[in-house]
Protein backbone atom coordinates (compact mmCIF):
# COMPACT_ATOMS: atom_id res chain seq x y z
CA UNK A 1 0.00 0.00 0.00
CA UNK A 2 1.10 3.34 -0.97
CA UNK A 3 -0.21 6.97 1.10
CA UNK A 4 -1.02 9.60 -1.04
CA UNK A 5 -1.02 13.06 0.42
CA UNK A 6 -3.78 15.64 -0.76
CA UNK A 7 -2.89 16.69 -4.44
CA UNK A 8 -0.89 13.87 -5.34
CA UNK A 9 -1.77 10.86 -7.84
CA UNK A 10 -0.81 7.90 -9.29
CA UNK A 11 0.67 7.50 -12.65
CA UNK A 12 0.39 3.81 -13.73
CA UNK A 13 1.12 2.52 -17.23
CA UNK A 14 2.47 -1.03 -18.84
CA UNK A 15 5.76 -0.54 -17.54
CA UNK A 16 4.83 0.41 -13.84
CA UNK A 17 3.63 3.52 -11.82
CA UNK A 18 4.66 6.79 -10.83
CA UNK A 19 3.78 9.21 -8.09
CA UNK A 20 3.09 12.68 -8.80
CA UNK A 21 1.65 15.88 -7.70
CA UNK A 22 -0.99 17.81 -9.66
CA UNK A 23 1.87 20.00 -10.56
CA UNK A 24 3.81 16.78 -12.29
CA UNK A 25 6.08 16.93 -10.01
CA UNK A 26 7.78 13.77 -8.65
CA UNK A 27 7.87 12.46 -5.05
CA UNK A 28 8.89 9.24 -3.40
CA UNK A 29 6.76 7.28 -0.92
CA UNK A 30 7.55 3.99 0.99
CA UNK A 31 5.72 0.99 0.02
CA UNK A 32 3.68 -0.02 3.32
CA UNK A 33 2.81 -3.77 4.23
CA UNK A 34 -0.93 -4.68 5.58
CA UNK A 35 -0.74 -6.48 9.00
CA UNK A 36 -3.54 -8.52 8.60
CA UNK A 37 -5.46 -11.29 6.36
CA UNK A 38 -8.42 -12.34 5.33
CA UNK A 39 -9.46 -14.14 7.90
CA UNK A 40 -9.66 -10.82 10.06
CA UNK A 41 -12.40 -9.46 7.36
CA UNK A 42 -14.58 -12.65 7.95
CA UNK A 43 -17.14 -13.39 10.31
CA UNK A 44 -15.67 -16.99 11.64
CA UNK A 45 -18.70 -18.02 11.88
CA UNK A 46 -20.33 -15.73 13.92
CA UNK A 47 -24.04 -14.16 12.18
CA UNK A 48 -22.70 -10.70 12.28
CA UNK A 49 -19.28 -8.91 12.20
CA UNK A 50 -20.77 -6.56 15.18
CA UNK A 51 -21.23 -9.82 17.24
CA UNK A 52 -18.06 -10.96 16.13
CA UNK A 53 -16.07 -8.00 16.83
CA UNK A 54 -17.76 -7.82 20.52
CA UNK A 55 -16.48 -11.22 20.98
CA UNK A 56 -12.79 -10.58 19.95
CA UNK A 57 -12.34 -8.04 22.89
CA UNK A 58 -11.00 -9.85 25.58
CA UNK A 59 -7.87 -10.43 22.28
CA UNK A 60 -8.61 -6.85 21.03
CA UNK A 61 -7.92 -5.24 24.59
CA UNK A 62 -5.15 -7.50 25.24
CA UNK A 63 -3.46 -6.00 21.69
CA UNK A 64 -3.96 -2.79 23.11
CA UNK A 65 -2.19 -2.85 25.71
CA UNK A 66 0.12 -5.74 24.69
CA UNK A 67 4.47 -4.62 25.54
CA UNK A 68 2.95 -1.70 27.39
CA UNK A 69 2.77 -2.19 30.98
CA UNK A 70 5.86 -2.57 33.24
CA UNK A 71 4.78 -4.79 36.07
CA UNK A 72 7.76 -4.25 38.34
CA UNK A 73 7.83 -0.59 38.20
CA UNK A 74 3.79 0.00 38.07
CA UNK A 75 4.26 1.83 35.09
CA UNK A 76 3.28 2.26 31.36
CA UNK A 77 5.33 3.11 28.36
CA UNK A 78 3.93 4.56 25.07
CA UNK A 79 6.67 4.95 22.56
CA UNK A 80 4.99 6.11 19.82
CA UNK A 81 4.04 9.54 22.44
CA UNK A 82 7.92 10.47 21.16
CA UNK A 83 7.73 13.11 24.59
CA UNK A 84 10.28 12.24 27.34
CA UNK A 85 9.95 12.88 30.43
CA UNK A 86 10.56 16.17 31.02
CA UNK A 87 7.85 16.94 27.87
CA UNK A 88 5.17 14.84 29.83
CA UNK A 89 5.75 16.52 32.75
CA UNK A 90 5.94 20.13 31.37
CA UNK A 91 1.88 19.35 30.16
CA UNK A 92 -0.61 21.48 32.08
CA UNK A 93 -3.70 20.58 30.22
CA UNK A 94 -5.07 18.26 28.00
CA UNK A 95 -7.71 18.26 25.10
CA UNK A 96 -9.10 15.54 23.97
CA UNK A 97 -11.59 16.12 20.87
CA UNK A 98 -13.56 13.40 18.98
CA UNK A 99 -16.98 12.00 17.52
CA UNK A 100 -19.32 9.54 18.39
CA UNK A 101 -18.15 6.88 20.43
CA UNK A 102 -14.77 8.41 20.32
CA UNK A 103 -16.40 11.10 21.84
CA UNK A 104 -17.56 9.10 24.60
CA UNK A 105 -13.95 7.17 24.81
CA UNK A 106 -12.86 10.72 25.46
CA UNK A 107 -15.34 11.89 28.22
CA UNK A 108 -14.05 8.33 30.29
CA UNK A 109 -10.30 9.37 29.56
CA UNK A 110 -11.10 12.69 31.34
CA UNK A 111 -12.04 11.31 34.27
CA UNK A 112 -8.90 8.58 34.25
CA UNK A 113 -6.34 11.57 33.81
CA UNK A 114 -8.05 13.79 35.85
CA UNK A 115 -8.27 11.25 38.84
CA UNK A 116 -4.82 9.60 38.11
CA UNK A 117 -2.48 12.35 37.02
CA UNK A 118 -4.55 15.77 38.16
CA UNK A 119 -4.10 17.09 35.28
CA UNK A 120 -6.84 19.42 33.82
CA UNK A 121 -8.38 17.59 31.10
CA UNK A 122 -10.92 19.05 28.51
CA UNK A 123 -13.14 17.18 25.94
CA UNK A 124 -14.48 18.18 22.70
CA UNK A 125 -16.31 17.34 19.84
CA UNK A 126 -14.42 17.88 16.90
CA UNK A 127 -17.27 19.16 14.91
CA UNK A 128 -17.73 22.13 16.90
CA UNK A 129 -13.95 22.34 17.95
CA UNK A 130 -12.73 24.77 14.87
CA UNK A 131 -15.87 26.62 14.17
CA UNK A 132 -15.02 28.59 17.74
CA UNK A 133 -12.33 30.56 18.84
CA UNK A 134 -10.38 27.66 21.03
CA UNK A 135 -8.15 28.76 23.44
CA UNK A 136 -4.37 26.98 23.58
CA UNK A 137 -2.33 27.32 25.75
CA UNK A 138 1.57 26.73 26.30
CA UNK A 139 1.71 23.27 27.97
CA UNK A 140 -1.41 22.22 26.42
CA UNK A 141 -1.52 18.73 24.03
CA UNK A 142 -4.54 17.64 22.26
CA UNK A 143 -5.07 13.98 21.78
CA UNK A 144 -7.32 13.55 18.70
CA UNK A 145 -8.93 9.85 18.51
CA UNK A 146 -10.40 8.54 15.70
CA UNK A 147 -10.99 4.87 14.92
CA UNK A 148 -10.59 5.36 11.30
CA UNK A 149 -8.14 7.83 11.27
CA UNK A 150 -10.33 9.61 8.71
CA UNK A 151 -13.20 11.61 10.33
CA UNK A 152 -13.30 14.34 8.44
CA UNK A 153 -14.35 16.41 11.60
CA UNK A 154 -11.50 15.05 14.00
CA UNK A 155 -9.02 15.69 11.41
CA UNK A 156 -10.06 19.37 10.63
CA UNK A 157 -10.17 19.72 14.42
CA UNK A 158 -6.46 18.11 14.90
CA UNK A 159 -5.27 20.75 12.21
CA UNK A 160 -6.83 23.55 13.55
CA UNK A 161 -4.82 22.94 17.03
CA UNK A 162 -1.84 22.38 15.05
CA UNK A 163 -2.22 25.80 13.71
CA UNK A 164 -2.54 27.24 16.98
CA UNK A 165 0.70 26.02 18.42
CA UNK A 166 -0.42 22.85 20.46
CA UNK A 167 1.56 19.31 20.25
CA UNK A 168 -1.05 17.25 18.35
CA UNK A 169 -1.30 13.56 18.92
CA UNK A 170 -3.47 10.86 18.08
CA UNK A 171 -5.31 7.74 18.83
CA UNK A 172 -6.16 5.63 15.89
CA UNK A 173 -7.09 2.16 14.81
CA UNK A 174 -5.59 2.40 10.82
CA UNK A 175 -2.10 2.36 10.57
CA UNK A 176 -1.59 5.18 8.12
CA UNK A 177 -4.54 6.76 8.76
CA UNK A 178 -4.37 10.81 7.77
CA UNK A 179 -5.04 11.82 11.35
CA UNK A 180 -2.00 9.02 11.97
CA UNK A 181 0.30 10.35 9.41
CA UNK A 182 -0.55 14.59 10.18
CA UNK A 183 -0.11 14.00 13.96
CA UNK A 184 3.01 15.02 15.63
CA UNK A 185 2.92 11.24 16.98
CA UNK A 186 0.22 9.11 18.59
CA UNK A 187 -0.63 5.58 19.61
CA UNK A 188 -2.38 3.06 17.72
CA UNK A 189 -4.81 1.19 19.43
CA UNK A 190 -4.17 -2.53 17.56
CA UNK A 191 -7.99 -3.81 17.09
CA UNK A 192 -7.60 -5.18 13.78
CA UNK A 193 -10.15 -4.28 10.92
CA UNK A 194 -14.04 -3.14 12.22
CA UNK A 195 -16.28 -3.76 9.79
CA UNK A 196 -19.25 -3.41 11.69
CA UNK A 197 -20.70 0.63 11.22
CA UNK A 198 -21.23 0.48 15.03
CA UNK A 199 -18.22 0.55 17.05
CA UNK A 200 -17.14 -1.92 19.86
CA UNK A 201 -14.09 -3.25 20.09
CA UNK A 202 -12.30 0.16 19.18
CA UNK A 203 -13.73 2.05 21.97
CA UNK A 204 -12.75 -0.55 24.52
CA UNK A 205 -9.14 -0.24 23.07
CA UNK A 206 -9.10 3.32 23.11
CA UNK A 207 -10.17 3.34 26.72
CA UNK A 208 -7.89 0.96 27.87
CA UNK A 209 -4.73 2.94 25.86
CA UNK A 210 -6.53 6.14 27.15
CA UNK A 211 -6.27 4.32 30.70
CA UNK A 212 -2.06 3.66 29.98
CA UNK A 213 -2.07 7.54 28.67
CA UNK A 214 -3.48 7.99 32.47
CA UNK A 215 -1.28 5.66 34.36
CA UNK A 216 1.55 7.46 32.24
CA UNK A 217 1.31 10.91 33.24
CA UNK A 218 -0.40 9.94 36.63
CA UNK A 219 3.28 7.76 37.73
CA UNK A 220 4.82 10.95 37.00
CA UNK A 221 3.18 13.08 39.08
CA UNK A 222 0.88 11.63 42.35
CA UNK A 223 0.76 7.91 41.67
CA UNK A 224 3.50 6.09 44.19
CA UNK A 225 5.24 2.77 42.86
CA UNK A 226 3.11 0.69 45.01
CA UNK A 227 -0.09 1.70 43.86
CA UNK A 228 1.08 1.77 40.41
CA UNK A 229 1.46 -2.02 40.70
CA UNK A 230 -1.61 -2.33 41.54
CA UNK A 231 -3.11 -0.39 38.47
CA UNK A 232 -1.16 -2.77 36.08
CA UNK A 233 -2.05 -5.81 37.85
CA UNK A 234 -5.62 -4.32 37.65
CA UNK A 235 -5.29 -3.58 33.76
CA UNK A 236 -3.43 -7.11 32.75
CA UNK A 237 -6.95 -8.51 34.70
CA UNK A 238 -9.58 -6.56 32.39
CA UNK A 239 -9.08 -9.24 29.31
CA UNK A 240 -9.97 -12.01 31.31
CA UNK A 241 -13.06 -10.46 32.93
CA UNK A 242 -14.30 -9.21 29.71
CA UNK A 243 -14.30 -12.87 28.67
CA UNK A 244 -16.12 -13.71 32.08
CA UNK A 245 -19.15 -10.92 30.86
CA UNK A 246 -19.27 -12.21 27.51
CA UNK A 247 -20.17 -15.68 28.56
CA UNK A 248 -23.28 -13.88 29.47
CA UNK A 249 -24.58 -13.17 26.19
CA UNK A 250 -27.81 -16.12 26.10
CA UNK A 251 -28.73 -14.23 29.35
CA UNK A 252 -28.84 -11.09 27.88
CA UNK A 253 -30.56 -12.14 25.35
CA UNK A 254 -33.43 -13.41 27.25
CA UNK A 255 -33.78 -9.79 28.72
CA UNK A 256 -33.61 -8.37 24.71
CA UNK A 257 -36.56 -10.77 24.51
CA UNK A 258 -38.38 -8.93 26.76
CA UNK A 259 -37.90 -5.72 25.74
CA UNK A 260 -37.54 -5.62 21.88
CA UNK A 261 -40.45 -4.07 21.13
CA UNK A 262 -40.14 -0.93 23.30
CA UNK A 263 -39.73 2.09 21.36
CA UNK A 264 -37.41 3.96 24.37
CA UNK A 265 -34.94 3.55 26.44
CA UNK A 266 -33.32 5.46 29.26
CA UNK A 267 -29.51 4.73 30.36
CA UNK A 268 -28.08 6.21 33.40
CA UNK A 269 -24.74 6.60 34.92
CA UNK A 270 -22.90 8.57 37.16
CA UNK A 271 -19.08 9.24 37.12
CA UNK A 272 -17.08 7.46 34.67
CA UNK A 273 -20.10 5.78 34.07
CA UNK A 274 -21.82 8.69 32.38
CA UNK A 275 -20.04 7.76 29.65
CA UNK A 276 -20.97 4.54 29.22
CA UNK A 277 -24.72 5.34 29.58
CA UNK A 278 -24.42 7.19 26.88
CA UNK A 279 -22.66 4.48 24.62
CA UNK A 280 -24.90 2.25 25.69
CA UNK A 281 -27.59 4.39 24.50
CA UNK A 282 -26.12 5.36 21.44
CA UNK A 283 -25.39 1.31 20.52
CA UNK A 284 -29.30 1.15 20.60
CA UNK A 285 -30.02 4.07 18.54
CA UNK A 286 -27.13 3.31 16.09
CA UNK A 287 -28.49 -0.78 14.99
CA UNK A 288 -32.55 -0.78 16.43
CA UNK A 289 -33.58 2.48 15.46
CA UNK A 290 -34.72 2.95 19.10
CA UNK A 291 -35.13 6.07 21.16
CA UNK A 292 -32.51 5.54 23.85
CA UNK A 293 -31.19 8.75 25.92
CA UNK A 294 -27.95 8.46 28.43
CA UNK A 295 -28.05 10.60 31.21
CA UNK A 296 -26.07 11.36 34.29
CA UNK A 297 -28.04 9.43 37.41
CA UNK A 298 -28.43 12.62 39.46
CA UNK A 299 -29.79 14.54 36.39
CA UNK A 300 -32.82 12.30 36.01
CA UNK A 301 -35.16 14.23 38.52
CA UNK A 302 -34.12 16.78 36.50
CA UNK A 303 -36.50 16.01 33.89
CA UNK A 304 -36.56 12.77 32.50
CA UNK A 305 -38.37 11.43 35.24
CA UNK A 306 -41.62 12.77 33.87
CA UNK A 307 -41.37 10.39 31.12
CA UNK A 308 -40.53 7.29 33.99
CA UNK A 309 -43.95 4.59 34.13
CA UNK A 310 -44.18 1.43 33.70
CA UNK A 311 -43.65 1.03 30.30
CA UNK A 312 -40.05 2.56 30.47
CA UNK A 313 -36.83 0.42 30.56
CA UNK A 314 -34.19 1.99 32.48
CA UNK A 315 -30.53 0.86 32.13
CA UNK A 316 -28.89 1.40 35.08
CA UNK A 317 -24.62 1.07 35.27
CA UNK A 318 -24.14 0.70 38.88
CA UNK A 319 -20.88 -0.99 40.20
CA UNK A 320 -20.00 -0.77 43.92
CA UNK A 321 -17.81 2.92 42.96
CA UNK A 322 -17.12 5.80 44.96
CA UNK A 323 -20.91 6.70 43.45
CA UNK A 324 -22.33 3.70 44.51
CA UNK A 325 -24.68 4.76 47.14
CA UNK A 326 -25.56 7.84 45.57
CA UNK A 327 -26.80 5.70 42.43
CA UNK A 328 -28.91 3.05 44.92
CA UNK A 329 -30.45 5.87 45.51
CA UNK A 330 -31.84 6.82 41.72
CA UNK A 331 -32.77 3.22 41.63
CA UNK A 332 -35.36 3.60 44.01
CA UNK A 333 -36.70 6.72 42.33
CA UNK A 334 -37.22 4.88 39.20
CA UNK A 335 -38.62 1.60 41.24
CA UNK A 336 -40.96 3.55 42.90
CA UNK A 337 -42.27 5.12 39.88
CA UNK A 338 -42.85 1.48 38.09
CA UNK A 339 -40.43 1.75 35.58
CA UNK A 340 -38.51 -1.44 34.22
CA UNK A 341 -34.54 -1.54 36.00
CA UNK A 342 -31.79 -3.33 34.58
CA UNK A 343 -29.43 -3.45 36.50
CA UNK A 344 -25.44 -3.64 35.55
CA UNK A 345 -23.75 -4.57 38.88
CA UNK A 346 -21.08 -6.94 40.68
CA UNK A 347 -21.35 -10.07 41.50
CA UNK A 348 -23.04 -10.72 44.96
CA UNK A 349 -24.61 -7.51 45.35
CA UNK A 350 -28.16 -8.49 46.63
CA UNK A 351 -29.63 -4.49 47.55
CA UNK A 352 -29.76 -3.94 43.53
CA UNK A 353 -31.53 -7.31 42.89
CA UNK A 354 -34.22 -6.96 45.67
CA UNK A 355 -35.07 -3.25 43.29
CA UNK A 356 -34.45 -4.25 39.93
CA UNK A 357 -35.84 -6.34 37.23
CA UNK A 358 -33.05 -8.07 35.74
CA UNK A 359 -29.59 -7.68 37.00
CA UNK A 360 -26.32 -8.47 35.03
CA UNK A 361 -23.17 -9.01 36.62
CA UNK A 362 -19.88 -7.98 36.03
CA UNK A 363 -17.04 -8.26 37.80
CA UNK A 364 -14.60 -5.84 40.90
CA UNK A 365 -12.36 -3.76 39.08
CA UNK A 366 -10.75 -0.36 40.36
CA UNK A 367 -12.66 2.23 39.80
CA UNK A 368 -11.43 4.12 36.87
CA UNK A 369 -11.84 0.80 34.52
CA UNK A 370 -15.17 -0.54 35.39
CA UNK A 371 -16.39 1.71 31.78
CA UNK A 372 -14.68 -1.15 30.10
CA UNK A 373 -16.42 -3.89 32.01
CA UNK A 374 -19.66 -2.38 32.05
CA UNK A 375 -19.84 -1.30 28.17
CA UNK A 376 -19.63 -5.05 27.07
CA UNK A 377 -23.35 -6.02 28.53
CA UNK A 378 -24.81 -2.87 27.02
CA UNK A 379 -23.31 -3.61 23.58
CA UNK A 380 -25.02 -7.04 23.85
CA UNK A 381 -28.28 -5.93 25.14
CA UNK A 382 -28.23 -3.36 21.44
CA UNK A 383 -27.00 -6.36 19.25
CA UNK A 384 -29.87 -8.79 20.76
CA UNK A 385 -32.53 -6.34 20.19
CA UNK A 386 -31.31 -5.20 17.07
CA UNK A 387 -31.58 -8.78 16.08
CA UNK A 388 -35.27 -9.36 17.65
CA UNK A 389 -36.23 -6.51 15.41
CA UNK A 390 -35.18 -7.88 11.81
CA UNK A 391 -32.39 -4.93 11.62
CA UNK A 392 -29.21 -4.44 9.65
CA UNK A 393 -26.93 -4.88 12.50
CA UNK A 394 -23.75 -4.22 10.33
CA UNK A 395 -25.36 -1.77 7.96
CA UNK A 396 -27.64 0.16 9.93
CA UNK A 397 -29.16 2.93 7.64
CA UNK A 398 -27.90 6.43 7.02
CA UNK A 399 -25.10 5.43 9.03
CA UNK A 400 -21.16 4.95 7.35
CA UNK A 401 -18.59 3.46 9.31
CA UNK A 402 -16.11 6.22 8.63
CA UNK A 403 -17.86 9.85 8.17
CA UNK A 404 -15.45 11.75 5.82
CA UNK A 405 -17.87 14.29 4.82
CA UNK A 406 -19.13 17.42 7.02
């Protein structure tokens, strides 16, 4: 594969090819190799590629953070960052722009840097991002993350802090992407093709490498050796408990059963959480064509509990967190209103089940990485009822897996 920069072409005849500019001038480009086969682009014998790319996480994670993590030390190493030390530690904010799901990959890494490294962390959609007067700062990097490395938004966005002086970085899943190749550096994330229009197994790589960016600056600056440890031991765990939740998928289905004909959804959150409500409800929109609207838990009285009875499915994502209690508490609003809970919670927590519906379990993680646990049952619950409904699951309509027109 060759990369062709804007205004440049191919020139192919019997004898071979050259590569040109509009201006027939000549330039030179290395000849890159594709890391993966055909088998990657099929669906192994799954239905759909969405189902099958939900499945590959507990590998896709793994890839992502695969030579990254220093056990002994509690500490993570990004090479392809290109900042030492004294660079990282010289950052005084950080903006983090993106659409879609990327967009809601972002709003989780601002809570992981934030609480890790204290470092004031800002998220944006790249759509709006350029068509305001954004302020940047000396000491401020912008992480632009894109799954295709294409968005047409996030890359007019990534240019538009470039022009303003900031170190531009980005997160990507295609090697070679534009936003990869413009970049001052980046990370790539190492899911392997995504077929499917709706994403999953990107966004659980780019919060775990968004987690590493976290454990990265957060070593550097409040995190102790000790506890670092125990952040890595926490991480290298996440694989293998995604593969626990995923074993749950007949389970989930039976609750998709029961709730495939609803036309709306609710999915609430709080903390890092938030985020994932908002996936969640964006995973049904995206394949059922359902209304579905993520919320922060403490915003609910704030409105959307007028539309609460007893014909209204609320998702609640409620691990035992520092929010925990607070969150019990929303529960019982809802309950006591007669809406429909489902509950995403840990294993052995018996106050949720005595209030909700259906429960599904997940299991203890830290804090700042329970958004990667807790995504995986919502993206089944979407894929089920997609199914139950006769939808495109890999094709939805309207929808294109990489949007590279505004």
């Amino acid at each position: 594969m060759i990369y062709l920069e804007d205004h440049e072409m191919i020139v192919a005849t019997r004898d071979g090819f050259t590569t040109m500019t509009v201006e027939n001038e000549y330039v030179n480009h290395d000849v890159q190799e594709v890391d993966w086969d055909l088998d990657m682009i099929e669906r192994g014998g799954h239905p759909h590629f969405m189902v099958k790319e939900i499945f590959e996480q507990p590998d896709t994670i793994t890839n992502a953070m695969r030579g990254r993590l220093i056990a002994a030390t509690g500490q993570a190493r990004l090479g392809g960052l290109n900042m030492t030390e004294e660079e990282l530690r010289a950052v005084k904010r950080i903006l983090l722009i993106g659409c879609g799901t990327s967009w809601h990959a972002a709003l989780i890494g601002e809570y992981m840097i934030e609480e890790q490294a204290r470092i004031p962390v800002e998220v944006e959609y790249a759509s709006e991002f350029r068509y305001r007067n954004p302020v940047i700062e000396d000491g401020t990097i912008v992480f632009a993350i894109s799954q295709s490395g294409e968005t047409v938004d996030t890359l007019a966005a990534l240019r538009e802090a470039g022009r303003r002086g900031a170190r531009c970085l980005g997160i990507c899943n295609v090697v070679g992407s534009t936003i990869a190749r413009e970049s001052h550096a980046g990370v790539y994330i190492h899911a392997g093709p995504e077929i499917g229009v709706a994403s999953t197994k990107a966004f659980t790589s780019q919060i775990t490498v968004l987690g590493l960016i976290a454990l990265i600056f957060g070593r550097l600056r409040t995190i102790p050796a000790g506890e670092g440890q125990k952040i890595v031991q926490a991480i290298q765990a996440v694989p293998g408990q995604v593969a626990s939740i995923l074993e749950t998928s007949d389970a989930i289905r039976g609750i998709a059963e029961q709730y495939s004909r609803h036309n709306n959804f609710l999915y609430l959150g709080r903390g890092a959480n938030y985020p994932v409500a908002l996936e969640g409800a964006l995973k049904l929109k995206e394949i059922s064509y359902v209304h579905a609207e993520g919320y922060p838990a403490a915003e609910m009285k704030h409105g959307p509990i007028a539309l609460i009875d007893e014909n209204m499915p609320v998702v609640f994502i409620c691990p035992r967190d520092a929010a925990y209690q607070k969150i019990v508490g929303n529960i019982a609003e809802v309950k006591a209103r007669k809406g429909k809970i489902i509950a995403i919670t840990n294993e052995g927590n018996t106050e949720v089940v005595e209030m909700a519906d259906h429960v599904i379990y997940i299991p203890r993680t830290l804090d700042f990485l329970y958004p990667i646990l807790s995504v995986i049952p919502l993206q089944l619950l979407a894929y089920h009822i997609a199914v139950l409904r006769g939808c495109n699951v890999d094709q939805p309509r309207n929808l294109a897996k990489s949007v590279t027109v505004e």
